[in-house]
Protein backbone atom coordinates (compact mmCIF):
# COMPACT_ATOMS: atom_id res chain seq x y z
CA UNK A 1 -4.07 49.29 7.38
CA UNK A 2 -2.18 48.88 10.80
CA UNK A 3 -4.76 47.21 12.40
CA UNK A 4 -4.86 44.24 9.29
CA UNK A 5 -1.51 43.98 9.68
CA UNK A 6 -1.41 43.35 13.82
CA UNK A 7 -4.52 41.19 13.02
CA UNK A 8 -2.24 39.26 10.53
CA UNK A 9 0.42 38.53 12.85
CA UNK A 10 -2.10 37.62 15.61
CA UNK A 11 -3.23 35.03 13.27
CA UNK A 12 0.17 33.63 12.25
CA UNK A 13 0.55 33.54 16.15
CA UNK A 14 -2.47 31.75 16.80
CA UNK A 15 -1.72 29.18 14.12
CA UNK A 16 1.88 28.42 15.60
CA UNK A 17 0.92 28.24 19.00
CA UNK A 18 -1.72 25.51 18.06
CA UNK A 19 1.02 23.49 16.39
CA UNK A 20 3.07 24.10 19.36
CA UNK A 21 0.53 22.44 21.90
CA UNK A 22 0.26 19.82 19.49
CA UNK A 23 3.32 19.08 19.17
CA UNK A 24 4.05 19.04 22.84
CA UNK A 25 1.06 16.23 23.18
CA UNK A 26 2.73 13.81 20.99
CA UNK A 27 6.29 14.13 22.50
CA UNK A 28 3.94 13.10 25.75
CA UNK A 29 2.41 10.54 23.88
CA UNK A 30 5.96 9.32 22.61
CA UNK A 31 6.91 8.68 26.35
CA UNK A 32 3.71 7.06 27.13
CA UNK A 33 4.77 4.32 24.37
CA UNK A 34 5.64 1.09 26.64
CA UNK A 35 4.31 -2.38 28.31
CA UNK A 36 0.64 -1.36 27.60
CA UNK A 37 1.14 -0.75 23.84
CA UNK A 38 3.60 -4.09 23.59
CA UNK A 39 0.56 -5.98 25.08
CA UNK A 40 -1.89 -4.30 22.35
CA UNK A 41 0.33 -5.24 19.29
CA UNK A 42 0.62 -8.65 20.94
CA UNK A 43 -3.02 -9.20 21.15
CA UNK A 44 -3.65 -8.14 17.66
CA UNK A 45 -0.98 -9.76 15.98
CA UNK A 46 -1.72 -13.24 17.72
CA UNK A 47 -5.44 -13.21 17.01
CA UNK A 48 -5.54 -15.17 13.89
CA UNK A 49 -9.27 -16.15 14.23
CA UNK A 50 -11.31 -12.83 14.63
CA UNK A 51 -11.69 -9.60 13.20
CA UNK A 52 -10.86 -5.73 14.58
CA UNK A 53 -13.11 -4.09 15.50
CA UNK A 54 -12.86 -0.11 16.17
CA UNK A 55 -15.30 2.38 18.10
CA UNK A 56 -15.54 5.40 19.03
CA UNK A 57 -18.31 8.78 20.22
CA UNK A 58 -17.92 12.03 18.25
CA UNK A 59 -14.34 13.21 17.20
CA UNK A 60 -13.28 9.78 18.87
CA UNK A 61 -15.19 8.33 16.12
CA UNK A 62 -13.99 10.18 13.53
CA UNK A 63 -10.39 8.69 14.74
CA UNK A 64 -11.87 5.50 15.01
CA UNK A 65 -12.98 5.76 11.07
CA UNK A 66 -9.26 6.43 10.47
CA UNK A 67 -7.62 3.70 12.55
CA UNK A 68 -9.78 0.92 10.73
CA UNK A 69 -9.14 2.53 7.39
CA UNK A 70 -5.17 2.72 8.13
CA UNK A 71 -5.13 -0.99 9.76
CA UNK A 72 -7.20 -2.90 7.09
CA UNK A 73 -4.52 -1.15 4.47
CA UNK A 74 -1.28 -1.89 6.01
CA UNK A 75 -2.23 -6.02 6.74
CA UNK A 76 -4.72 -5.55 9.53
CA UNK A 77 -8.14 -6.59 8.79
CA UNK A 78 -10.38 -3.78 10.54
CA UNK A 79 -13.89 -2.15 10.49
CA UNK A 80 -15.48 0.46 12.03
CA UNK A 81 -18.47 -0.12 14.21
CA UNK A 82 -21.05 3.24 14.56
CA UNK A 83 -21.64 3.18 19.02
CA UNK A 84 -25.26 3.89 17.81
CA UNK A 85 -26.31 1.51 15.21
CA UNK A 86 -24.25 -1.20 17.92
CA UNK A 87 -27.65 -0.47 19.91
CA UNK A 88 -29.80 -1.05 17.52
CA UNK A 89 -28.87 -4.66 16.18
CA UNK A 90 -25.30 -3.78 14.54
CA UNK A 91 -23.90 -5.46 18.36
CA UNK A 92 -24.23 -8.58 16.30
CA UNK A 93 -21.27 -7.86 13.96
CA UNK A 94 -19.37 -8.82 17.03
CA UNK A 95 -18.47 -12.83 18.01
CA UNK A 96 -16.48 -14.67 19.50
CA UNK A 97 -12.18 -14.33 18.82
CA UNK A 98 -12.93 -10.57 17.86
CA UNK A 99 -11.05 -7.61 19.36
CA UNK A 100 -13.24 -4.64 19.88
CA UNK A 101 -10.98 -1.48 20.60
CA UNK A 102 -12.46 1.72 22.07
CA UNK A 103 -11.46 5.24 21.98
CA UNK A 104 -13.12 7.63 24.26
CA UNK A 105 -11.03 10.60 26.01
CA UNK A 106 -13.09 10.00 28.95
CA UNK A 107 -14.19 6.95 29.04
CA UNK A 108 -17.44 7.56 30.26
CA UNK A 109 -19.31 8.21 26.87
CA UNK A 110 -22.78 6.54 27.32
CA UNK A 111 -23.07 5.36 23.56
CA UNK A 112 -20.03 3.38 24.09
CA UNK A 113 -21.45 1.42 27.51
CA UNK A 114 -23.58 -1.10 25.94
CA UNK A 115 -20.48 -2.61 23.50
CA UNK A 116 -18.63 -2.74 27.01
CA UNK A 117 -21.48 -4.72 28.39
CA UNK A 118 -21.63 -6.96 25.91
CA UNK A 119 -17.94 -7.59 25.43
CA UNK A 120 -17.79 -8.42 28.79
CA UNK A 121 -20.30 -11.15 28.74
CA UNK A 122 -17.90 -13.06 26.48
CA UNK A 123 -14.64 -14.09 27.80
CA UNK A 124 -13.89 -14.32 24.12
CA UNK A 125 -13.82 -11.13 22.53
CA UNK A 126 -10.94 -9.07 23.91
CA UNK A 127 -11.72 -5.55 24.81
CA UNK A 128 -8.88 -2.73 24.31
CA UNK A 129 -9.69 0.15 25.94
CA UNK A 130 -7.93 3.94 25.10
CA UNK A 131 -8.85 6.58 27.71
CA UNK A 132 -7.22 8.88 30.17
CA UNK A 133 -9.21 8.58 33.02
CA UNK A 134 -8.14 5.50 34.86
CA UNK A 135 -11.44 5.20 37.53
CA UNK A 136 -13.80 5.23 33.61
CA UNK A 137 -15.68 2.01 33.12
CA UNK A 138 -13.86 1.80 30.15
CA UNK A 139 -10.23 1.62 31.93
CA UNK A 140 -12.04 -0.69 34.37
CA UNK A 141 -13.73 -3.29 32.38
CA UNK A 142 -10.88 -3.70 29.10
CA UNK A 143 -8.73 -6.51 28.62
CA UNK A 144 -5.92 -4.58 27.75
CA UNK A 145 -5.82 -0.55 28.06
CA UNK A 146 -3.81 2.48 26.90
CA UNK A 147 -4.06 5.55 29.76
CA UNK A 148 -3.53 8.48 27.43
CA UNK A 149 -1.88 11.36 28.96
CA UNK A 150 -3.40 14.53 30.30
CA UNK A 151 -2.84 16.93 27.39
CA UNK A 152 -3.52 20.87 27.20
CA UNK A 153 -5.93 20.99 24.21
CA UNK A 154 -4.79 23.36 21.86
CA UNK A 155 -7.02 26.76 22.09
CA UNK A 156 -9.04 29.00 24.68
CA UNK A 157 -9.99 27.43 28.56
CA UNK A 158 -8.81 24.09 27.45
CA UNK A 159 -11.57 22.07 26.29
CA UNK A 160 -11.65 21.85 22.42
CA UNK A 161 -10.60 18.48 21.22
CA UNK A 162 -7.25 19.01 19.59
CA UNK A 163 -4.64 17.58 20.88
CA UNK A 164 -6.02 14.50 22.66
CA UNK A 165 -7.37 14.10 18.94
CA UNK A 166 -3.93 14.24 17.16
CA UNK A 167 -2.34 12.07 19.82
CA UNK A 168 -5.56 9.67 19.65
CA UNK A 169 -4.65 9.61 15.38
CA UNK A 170 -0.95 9.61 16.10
CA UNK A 171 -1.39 5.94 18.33
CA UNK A 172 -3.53 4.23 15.83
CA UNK A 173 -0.63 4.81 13.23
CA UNK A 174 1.60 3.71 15.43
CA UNK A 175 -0.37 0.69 16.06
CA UNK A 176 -1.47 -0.49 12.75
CA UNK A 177 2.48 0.52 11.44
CA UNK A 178 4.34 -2.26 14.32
CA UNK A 179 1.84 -4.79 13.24
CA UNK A 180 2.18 -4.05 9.67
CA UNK A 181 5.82 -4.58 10.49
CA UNK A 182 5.74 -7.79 12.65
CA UNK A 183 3.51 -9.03 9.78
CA UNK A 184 6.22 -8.14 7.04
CA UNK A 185 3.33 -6.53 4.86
CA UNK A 186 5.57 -5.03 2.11
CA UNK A 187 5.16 -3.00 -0.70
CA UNK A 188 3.39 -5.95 -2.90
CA UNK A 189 0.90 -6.34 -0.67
CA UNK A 190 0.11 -2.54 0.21
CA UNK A 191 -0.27 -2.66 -3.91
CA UNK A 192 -2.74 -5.66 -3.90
CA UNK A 193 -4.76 -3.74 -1.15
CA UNK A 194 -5.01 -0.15 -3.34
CA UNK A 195 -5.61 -1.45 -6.93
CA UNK A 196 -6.26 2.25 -7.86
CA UNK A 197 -4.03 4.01 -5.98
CA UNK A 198 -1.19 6.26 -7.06
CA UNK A 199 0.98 4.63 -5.03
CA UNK A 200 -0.24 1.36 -6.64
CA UNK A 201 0.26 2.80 -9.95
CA UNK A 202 4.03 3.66 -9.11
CA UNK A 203 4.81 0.15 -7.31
CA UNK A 204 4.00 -1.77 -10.57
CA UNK A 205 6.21 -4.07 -11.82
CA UNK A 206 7.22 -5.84 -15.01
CA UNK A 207 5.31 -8.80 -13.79
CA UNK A 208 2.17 -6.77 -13.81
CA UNK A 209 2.65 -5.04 -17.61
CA UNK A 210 4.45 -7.75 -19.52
CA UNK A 211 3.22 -9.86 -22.34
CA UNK A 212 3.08 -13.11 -21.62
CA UNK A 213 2.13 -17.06 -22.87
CA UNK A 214 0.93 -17.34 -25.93
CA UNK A 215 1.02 -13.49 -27.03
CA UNK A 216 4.96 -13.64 -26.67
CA UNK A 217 6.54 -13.75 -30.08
CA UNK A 218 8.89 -16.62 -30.49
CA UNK A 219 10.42 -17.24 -33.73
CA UNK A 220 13.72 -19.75 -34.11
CA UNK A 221 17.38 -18.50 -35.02
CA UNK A 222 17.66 -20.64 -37.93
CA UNK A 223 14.15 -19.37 -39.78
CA UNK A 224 14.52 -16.77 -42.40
CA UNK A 225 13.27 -13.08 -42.45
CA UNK A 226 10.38 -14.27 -44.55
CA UNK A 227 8.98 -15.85 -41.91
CA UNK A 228 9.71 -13.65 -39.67
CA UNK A 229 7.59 -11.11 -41.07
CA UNK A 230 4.69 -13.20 -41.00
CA UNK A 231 5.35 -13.96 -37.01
CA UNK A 232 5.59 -9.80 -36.41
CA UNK A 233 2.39 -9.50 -38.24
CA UNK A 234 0.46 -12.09 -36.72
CA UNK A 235 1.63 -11.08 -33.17
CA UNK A 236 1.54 -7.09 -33.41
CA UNK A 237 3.76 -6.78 -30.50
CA UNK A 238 6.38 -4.64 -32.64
CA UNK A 239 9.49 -7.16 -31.91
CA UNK A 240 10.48 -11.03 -32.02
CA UNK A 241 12.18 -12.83 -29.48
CA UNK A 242 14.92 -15.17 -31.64
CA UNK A 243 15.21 -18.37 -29.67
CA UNK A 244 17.84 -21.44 -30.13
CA UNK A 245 17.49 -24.83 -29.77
CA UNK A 246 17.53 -25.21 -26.15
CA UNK A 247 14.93 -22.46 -25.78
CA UNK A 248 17.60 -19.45 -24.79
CA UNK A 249 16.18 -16.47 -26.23
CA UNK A 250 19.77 -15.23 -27.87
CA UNK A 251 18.66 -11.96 -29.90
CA UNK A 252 15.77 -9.65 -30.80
CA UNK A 253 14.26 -7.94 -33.80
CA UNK A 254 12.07 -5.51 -33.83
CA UNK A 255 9.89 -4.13 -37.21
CA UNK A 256 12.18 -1.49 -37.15
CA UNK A 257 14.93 -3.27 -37.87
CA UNK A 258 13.22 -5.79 -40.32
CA UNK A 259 12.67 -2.23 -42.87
CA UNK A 260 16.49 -1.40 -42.16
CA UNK A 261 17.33 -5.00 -43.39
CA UNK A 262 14.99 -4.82 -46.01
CA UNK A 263 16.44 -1.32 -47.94
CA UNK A 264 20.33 -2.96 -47.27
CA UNK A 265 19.80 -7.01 -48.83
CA UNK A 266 18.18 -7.30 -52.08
CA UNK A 267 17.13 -10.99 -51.16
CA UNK A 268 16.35 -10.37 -47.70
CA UNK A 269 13.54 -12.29 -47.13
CA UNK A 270 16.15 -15.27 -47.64
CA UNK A 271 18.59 -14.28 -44.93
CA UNK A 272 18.49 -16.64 -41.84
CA UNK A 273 17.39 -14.38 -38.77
CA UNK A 274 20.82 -15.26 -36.55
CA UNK A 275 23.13 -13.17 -39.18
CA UNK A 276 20.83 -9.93 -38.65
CA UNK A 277 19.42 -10.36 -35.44
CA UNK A 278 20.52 -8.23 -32.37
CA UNK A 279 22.25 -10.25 -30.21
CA UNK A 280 21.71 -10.67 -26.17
CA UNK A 281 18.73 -8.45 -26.02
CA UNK A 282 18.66 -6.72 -22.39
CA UNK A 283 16.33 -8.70 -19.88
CA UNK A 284 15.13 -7.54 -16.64
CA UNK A 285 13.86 -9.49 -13.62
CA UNK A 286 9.98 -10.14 -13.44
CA UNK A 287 9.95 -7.51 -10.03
CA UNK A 288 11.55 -4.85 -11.34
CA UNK A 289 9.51 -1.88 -11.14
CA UNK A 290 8.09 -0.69 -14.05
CA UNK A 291 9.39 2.95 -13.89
CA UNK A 292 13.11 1.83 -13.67
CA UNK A 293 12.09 -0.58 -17.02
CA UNK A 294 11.16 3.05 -17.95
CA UNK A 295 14.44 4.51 -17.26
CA UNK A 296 16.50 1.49 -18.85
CA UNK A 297 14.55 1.73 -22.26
CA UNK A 298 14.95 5.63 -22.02
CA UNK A 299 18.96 5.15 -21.30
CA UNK A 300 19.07 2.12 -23.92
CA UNK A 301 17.13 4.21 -26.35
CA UNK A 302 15.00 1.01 -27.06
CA UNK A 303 10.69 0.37 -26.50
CA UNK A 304 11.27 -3.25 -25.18
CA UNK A 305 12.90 -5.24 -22.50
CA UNK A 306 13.12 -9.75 -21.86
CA UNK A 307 11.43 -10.65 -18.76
CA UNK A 308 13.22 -13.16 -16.99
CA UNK A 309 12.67 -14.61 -13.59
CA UNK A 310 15.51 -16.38 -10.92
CA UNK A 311 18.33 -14.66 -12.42
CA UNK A 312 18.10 -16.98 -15.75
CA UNK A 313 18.52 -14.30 -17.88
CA UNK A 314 18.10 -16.54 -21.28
CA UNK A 315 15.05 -17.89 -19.93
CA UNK A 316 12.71 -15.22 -21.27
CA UNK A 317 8.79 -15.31 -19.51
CA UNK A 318 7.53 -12.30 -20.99
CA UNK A 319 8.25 -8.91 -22.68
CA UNK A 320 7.70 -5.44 -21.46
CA UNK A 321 6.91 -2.90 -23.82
CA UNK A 322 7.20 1.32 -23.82
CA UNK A 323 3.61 1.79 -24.59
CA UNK A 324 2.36 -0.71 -21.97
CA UNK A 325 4.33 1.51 -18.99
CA UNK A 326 3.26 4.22 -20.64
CA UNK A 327 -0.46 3.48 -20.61
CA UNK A 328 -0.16 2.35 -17.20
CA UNK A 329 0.30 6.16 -16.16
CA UNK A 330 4.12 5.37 -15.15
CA UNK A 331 6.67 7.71 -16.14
């Protein structure tokens, strides 16, 4: 039983001390941030006619992989490019305006020579080369380079890939996040990008959910309830929109309401929908995110909110209903 227990804290040991070497290699990394990665964002943010394209040998390429997939979702257009299948005909997804960036710890890797050869035959494709060995043919024959720093890889005699990995993942975040910043990508367009995504999901908007067109249910202040009930059947949105003469939307009714009115007026199919209606219905900008239209309804203890757009408040462009959020997976 003593033994599990020394073998327990040797692991919790082991574990920390990884994390510790780790850690160490990105504070280096941190101070290696300077002209070199300014000139990297510049050439990528400026090259408005070709593509990015990412490489890499082994766990380099397994970075690469990751780099492309975090650039081409925070504004960046990027793919990855496999060394190998470059060889054998795949060399062709590369022309003219393209940036081609490689990652390889040493620089050296022999998969990754032929893409260098080509690049270079074109003054027009940039190369971007990210290695820490400065005399590599890689450092020697880029356009623009990053010189990692000499890191202690986490583990035994120094040679498992671990930290020059992390710091290798931690640039291309840093990377694709100051171009994603110098090209204002926002929230909208990090939705448009992931469709499915949860994040997606929880950066909807009215915009996206509301009814809208010809579905919205317009009736006029001055018609009577009878009509009115043949509007809320025909549109089978659960509420009107009462409108005035100028097109305001000034109140709401909702089927609810229309049975309320109905047990309290005999004739009530008579009464003239601007003497029952509720009056200034709450309306909600077109970009306001869906799970605060949650909240509001929740607080309001209503089901549906005006859309309006431009601060016009009267001018109603759509409505937003509980069950639409709701099937949207917001709550």
């Amino acid at each position: 039983m003593g033994s599990l227990v020394m073998q327990k804290k040797k692991i919790k040991i082991i574990g920390k001390e990884v994390i510790k070497v780790e850690f160490n290699a990105l504070k280096k990394l941190r101070s290696s941030i300077g002209e070199s990665f300014y000139k990297i964002i510049k050439l990528i943010i400026y090259n408005k006619k070709g593509k990015v394209i990412i490489s890499g040998v082994g766990k380099s390429g397994i970075i690469a992989r990751k780099w492309a997939a975090t650039f081409s979702s925070t504004g960046t257009p990027a793919f990855y490019l496999d060394p190998s299948n470059a060889s054998h005909g795949d060399m062709g997804q590369i022309v003219s305006n393209d940036i081609v960036i490689l990652i390889s710890n040493s620089g050296e890797s022999n998969e990754l020579k032929n893409i260098i050869q080509y690049t270079s035959r074109n003054k027009n494709i940039k190369l971007i080369g990210v290695t820490s060995k400065k005399s590599s043919i890689l450092y020697k024959n880029s356009d623009v380079n990053f010189l990692m720093p000499k890191f202690n890889e986490a583990g035994p005699e120094n040679f498992i890939p671990t930290s020059s990995t992390t710091a290798q993942l931690a640039l291309g975040d840093a990377i694709a996040l100051a171009c994603m910043n110098f090209n204002k990508f926002t929230k909208s367009d990090f939705k448009k990008v992931h469709p499915s995504g949860s994040l997606s999901i929880k950066l909807k908007t009215a915009g996206d959910l509301m009814i809208r067109g010809n579905k919205l249910p317009y009736i006029k202040e001055n018609h009577n309830m009878k009509t009115a009930l043949k509007i809320i059947n025909k549109k089978n949105v659960g509420v009107l929109l009462v409108k005035n003469i100028k097109g305001n939307t000034v109140g709401i009714i909702s089927d609810g309401d229309v049975k309320r009115i109905a047990q309290k007026f005999k004739d009530f199919e008579m009464l003239k929908l601007k003497k029952v209606m509720k009056k200034q219905p709450i309306s909600i900008e077109i970009d306001t995110l869906a799970a605060k239209a949650l909240s509001i309804m929740n607080n309001k203890k209503i089901t549906s909110l005006c859309i309006h757009s431009q601060k016009n408040k009267r001018k109603t462009i759509g409505l937003l209903h509980m069950h639409d959020i709701l099937n949207a997976n917001i709550n």
